[in-house]
Protein backbone atom coordinates (compact mmCIF):
# COMPACT_ATOMS: atom_id res chain seq x y z
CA UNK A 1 14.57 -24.26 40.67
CA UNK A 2 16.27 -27.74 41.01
CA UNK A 3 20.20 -27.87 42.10
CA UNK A 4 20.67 -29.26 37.99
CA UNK A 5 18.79 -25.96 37.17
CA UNK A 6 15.78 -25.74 34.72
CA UNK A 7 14.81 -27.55 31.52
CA UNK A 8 14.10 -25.92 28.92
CA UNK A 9 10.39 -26.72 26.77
CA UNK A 10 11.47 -27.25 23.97
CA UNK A 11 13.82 -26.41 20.59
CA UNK A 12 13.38 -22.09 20.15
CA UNK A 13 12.14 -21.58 23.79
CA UNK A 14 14.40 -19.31 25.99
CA UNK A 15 14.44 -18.93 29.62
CA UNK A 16 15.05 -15.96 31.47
CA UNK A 17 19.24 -15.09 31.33
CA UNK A 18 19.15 -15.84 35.09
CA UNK A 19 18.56 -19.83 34.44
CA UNK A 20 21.14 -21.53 34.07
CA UNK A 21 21.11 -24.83 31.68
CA UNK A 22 23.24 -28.10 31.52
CA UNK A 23 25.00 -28.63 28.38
CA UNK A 24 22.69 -31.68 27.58
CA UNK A 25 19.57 -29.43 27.90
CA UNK A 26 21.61 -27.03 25.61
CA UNK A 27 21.67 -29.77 22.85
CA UNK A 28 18.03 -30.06 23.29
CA UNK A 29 17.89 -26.21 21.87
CA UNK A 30 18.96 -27.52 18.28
CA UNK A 31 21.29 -29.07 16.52
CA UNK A 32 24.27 -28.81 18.75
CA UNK A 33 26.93 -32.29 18.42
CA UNK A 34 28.07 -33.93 21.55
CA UNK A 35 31.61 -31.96 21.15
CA UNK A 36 29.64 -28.96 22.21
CA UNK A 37 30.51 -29.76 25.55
CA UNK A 38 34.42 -29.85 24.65
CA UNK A 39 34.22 -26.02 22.83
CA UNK A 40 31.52 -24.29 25.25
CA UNK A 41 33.72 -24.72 28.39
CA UNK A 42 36.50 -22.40 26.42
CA UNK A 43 34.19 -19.93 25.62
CA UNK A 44 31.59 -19.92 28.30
CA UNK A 45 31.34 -18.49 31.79
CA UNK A 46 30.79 -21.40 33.79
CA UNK A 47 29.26 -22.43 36.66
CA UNK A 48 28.65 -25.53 38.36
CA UNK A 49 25.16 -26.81 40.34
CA UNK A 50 25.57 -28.47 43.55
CA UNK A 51 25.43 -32.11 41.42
CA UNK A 52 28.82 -30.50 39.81
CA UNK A 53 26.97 -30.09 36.33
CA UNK A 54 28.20 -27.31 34.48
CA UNK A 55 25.75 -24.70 33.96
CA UNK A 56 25.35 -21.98 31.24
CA UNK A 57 23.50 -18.93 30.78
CA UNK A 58 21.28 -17.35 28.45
CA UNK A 59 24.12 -15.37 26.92
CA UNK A 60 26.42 -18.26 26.66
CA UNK A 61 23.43 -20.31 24.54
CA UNK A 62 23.39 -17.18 22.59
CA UNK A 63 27.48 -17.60 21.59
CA UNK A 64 26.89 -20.90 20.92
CA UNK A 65 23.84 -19.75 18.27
CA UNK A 66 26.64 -18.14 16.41
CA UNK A 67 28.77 -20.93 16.49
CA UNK A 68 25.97 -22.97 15.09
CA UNK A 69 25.41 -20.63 12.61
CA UNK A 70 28.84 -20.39 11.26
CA UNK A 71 30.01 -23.90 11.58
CA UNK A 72 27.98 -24.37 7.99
CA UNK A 73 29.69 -21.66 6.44
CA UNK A 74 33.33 -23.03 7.07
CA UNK A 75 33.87 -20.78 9.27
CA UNK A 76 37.08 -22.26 11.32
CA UNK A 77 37.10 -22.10 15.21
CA UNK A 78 39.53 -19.19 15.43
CA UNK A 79 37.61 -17.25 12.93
CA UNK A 80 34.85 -17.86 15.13
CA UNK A 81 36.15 -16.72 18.28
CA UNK A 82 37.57 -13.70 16.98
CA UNK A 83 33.71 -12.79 15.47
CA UNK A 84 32.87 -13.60 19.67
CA UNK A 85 36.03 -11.37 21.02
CA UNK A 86 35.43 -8.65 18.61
CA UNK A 87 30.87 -8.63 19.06
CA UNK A 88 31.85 -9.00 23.06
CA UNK A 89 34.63 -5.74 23.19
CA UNK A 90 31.79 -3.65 21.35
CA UNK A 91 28.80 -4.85 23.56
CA UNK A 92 30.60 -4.18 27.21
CA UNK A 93 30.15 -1.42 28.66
CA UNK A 94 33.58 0.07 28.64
CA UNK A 95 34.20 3.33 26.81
CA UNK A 96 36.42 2.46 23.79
CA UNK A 97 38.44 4.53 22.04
CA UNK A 98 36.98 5.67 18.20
CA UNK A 99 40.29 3.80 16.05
CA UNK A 100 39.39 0.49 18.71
CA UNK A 101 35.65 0.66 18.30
CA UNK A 102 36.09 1.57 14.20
CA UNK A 103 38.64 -1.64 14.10
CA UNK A 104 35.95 -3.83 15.62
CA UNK A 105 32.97 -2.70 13.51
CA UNK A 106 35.82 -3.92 10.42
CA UNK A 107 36.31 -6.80 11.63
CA UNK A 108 32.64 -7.74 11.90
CA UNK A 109 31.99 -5.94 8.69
CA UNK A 110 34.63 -8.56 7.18
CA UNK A 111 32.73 -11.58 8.99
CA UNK A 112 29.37 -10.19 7.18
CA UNK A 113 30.99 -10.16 3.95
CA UNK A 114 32.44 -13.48 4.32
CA UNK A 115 29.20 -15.01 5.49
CA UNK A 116 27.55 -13.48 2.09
CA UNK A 117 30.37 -15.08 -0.26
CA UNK A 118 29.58 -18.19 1.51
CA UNK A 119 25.91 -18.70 1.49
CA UNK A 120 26.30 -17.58 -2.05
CA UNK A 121 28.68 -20.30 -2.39
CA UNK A 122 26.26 -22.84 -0.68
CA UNK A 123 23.12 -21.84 -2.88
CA UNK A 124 25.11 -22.69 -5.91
CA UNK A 125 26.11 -26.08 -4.95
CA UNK A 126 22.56 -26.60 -3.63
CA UNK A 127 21.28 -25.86 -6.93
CA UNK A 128 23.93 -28.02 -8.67
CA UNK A 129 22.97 -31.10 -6.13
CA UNK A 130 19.47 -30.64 -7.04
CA UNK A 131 19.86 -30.46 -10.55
CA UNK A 132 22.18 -33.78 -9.99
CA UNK A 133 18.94 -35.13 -7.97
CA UNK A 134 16.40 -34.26 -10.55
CA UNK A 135 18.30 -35.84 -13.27
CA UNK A 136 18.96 -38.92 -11.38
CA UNK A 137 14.89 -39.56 -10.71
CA UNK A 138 14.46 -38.37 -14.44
CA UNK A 139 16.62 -41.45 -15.50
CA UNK A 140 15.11 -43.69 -12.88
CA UNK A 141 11.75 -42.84 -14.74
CA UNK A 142 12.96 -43.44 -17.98
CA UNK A 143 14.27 -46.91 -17.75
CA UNK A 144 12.50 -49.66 -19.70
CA UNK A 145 10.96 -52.00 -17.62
CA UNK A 146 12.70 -55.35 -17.53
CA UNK A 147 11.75 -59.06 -19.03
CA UNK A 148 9.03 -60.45 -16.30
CA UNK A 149 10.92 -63.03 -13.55
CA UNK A 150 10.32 -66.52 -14.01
């Protein structure tokens, strides 16, 4: 493994959670804006290769597939790192009591409701832009065509 660690293949191919990858090789995994590298430093565990690239794990490109995933919902950054905080405090491995771990499971039960209203939400203005679209190249088809140009 270089000192800039590996690269991934290509967009949907993971490498093992001990390889680490630069934030530009994270964009390459899909759809992820240049600002990714201002939000993943917050919310990552970083560290750096020997160049001083910052580095990121498996598990770190797997927060950042929720991120992706909520951003179209309207989800806002704080709602999104309480969804993190709350998934993380259930996955370690720390005993928790039954009112914390009940609290959690709430919370992400809230976030799953949300998401549903949401995506509801988007399917109905995808249908109305559609409609808007079809009606559009309806009326393009329609019009008469014009007196020859001279």
């Amino acid at each position: 493994m270089s000192a800039e660690g590996p690269r991934p293949a290509g967009a949907g191919q993971w490498l093992p959670a001990s390889s680490p990858l630069r934030v530009s090789w994270i964009r390459e995994l899909g759809s992820f804006s240049p600002t990714i590298s201002t939000v993943l430093p917050r919310w990552a565990y970083l560290v750096h290769s020997q160049g001083g690239f910052r580095l990121y794990t498996e598990a770190d490109v797997s927060r950042l597939m929720v991120i992706r995933r909520m951003k179209p919902l309207g989800f806002t950054l704080d709602e999104m790192r309480a969804l993190l905080e709350a998934t993380d405090r259930l996955d370690a491995d720390d005993e928790l009591p039954p009112g914390e771990r009940e609290a959690l499971l709430d919370r992400i039960r809230g976030f799953e409701q949300a998401a549903q209203h949401r995506v509801e939400d988007l399917r109905t203005q995808l249908s109305r832009a559609e409609e808007f679209a079809a009606t559009l190249a309806a009326r393009l088809r329609t019009v008469p065509a014009g007196p020859p140009e001279a």
